[in-house]
PDB file of N, CA and C in Angstrom:
ATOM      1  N   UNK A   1      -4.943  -1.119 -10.186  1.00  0.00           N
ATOM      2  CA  UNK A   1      -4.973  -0.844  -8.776  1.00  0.00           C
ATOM      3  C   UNK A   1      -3.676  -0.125  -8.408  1.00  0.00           C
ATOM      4  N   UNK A   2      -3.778   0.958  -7.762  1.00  0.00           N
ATOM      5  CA  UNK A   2      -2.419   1.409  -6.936  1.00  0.00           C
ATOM      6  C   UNK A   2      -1.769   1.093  -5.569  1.00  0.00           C
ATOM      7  N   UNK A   3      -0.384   1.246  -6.509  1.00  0.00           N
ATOM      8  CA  UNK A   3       0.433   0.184  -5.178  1.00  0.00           C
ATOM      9  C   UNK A   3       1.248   1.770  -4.597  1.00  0.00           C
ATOM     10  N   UNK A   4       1.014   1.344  -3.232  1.00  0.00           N
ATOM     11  CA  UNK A   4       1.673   2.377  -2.831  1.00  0.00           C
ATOM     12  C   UNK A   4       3.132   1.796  -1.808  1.00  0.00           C
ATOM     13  N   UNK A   5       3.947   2.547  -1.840  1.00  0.00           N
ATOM     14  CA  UNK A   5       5.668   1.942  -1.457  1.00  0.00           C
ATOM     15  C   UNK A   5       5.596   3.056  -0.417  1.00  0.00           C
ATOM     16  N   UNK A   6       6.663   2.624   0.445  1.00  0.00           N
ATOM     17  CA  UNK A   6       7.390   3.138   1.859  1.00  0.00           C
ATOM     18  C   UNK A   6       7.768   4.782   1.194  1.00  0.00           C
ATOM     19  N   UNK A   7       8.114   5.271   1.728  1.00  0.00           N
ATOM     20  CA  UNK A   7       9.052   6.700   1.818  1.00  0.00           C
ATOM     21  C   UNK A   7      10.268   6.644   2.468  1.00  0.00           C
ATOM     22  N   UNK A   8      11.452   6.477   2.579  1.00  0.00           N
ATOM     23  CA  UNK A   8      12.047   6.695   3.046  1.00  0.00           C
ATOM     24  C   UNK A   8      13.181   7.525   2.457  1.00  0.00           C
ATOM     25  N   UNK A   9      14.068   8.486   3.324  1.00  0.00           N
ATOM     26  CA  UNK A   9      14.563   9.538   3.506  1.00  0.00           C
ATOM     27  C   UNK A   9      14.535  10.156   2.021  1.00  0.00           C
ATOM     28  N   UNK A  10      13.275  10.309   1.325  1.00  0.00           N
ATOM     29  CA  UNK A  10      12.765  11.167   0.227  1.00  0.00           C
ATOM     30  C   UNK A  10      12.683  10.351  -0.882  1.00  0.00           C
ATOM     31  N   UNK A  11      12.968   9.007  -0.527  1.00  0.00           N
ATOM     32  CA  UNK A  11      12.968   8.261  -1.811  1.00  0.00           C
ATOM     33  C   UNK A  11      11.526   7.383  -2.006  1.00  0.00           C
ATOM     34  N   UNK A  12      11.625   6.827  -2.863  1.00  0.00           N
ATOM     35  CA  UNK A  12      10.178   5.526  -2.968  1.00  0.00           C
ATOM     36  C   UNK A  12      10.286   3.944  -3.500  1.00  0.00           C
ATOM     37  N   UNK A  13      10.535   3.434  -1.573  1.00  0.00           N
ATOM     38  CA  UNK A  13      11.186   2.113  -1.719  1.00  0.00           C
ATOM     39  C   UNK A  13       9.964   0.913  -1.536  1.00  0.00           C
ATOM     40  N   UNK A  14      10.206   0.449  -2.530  1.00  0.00           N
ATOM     41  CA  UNK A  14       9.317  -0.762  -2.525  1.00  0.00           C
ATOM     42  C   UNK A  14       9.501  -1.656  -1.508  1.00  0.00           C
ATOM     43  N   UNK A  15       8.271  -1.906  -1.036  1.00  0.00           N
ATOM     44  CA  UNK A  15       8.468  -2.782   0.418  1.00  0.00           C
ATOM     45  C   UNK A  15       8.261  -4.942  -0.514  1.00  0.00           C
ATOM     46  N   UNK A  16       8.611  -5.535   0.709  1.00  0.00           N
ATOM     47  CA  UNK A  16       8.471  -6.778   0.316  1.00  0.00           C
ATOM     48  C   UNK A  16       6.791  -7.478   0.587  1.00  0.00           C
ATOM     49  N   UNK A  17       6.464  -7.219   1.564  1.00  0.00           N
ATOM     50  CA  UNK A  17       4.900  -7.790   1.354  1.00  0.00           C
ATOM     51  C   UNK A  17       3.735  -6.416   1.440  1.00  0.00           C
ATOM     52  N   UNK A  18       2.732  -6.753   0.852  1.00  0.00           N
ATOM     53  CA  UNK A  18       1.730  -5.928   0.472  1.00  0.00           C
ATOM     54  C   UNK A  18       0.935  -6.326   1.009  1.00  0.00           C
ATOM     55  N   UNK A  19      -0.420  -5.385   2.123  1.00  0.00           N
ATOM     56  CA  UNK A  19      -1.825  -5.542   1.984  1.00  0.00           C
ATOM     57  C   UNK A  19      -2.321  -4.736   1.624  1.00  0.00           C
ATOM     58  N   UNK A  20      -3.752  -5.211   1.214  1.00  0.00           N
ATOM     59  CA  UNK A  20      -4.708  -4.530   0.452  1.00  0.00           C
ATOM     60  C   UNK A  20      -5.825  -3.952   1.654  1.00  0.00           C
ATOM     61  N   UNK A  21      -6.134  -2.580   0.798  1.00  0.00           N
ATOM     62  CA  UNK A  21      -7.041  -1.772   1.588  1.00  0.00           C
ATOM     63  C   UNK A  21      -8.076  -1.655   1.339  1.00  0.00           C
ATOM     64  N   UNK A  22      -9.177  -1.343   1.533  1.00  0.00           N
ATOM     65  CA  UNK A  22     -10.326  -1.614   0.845  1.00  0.00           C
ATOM     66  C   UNK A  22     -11.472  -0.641   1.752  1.00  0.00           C
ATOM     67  N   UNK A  23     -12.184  -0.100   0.307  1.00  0.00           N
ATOM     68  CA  UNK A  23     -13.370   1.035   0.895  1.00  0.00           C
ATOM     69  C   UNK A  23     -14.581   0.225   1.885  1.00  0.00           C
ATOM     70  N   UNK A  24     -14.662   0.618   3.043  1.00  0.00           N
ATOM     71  CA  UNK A  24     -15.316   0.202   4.491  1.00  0.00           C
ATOM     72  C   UNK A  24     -17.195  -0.175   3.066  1.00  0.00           C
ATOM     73  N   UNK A  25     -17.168   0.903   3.208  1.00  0.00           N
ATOM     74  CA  UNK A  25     -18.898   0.807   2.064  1.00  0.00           C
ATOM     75  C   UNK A  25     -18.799  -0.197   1.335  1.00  0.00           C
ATOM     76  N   UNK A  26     -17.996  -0.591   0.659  1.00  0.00           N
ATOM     77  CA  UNK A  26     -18.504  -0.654  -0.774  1.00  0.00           C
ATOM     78  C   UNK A  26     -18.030  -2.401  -0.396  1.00  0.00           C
ATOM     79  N   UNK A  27     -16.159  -2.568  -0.267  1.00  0.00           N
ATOM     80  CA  UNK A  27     -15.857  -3.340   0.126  1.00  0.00           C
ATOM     81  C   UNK A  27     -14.489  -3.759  -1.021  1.00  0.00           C
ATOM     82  N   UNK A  28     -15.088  -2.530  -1.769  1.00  0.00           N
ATOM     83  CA  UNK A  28     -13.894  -2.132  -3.057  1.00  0.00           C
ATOM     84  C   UNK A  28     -12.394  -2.120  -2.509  1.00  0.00           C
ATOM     85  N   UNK A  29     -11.717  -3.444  -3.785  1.00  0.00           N
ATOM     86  CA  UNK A  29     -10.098  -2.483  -3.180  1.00  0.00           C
ATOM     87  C   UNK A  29      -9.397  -1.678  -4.011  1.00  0.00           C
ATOM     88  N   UNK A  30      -9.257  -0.479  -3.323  1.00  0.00           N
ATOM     89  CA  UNK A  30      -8.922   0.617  -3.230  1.00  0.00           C
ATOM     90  C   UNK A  30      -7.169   0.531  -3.502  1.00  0.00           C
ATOM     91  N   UNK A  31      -6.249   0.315  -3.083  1.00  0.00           N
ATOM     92  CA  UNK A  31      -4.865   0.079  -3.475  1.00  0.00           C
ATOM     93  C   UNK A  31      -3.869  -1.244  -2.334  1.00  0.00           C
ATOM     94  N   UNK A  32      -2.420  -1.418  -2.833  1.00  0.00           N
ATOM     95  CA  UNK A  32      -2.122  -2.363  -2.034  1.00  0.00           C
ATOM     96  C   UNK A  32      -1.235  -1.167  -1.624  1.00  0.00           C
ATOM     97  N   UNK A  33      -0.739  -1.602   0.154  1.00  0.00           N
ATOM     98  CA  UNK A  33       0.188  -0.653   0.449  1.00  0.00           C
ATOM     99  C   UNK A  33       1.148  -1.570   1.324  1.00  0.00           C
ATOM    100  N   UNK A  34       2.450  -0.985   1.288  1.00  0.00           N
ATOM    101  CA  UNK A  34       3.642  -2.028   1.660  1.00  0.00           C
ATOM    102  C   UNK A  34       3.515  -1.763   3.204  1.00  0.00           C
ATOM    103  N   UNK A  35       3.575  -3.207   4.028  1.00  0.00           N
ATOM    104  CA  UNK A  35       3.897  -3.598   4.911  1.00  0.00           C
ATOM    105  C   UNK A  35       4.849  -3.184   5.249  1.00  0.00           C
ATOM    106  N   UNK A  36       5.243  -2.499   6.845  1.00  0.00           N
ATOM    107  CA  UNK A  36       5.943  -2.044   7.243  1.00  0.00           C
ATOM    108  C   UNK A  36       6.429  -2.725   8.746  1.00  0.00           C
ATOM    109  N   UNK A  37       7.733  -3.087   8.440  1.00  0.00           N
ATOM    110  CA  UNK A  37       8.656  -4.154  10.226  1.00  0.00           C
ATOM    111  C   UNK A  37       8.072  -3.761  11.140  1.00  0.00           C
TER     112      UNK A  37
END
């Protein structure tokens, strides 16, 4: 599964908590992406 991290000022910072996203159809998850403050 792909984890996807923040961007910040050009870099790729791993955030501390993750949710998961998931295809509306199917119900598939699709990747985790970092929670943002």
């Amino acid at each position: 599964m792909k984890k996807i991290n923040h961007w910040i000022n050009g870099k790729n910072v791993a955030g501390n908590d993750y949710f998961q996203t998931t295809n509306p159809a199917t119900g598939d998850v699709l990747a985790e992406v970092a929670s943002g403050g």
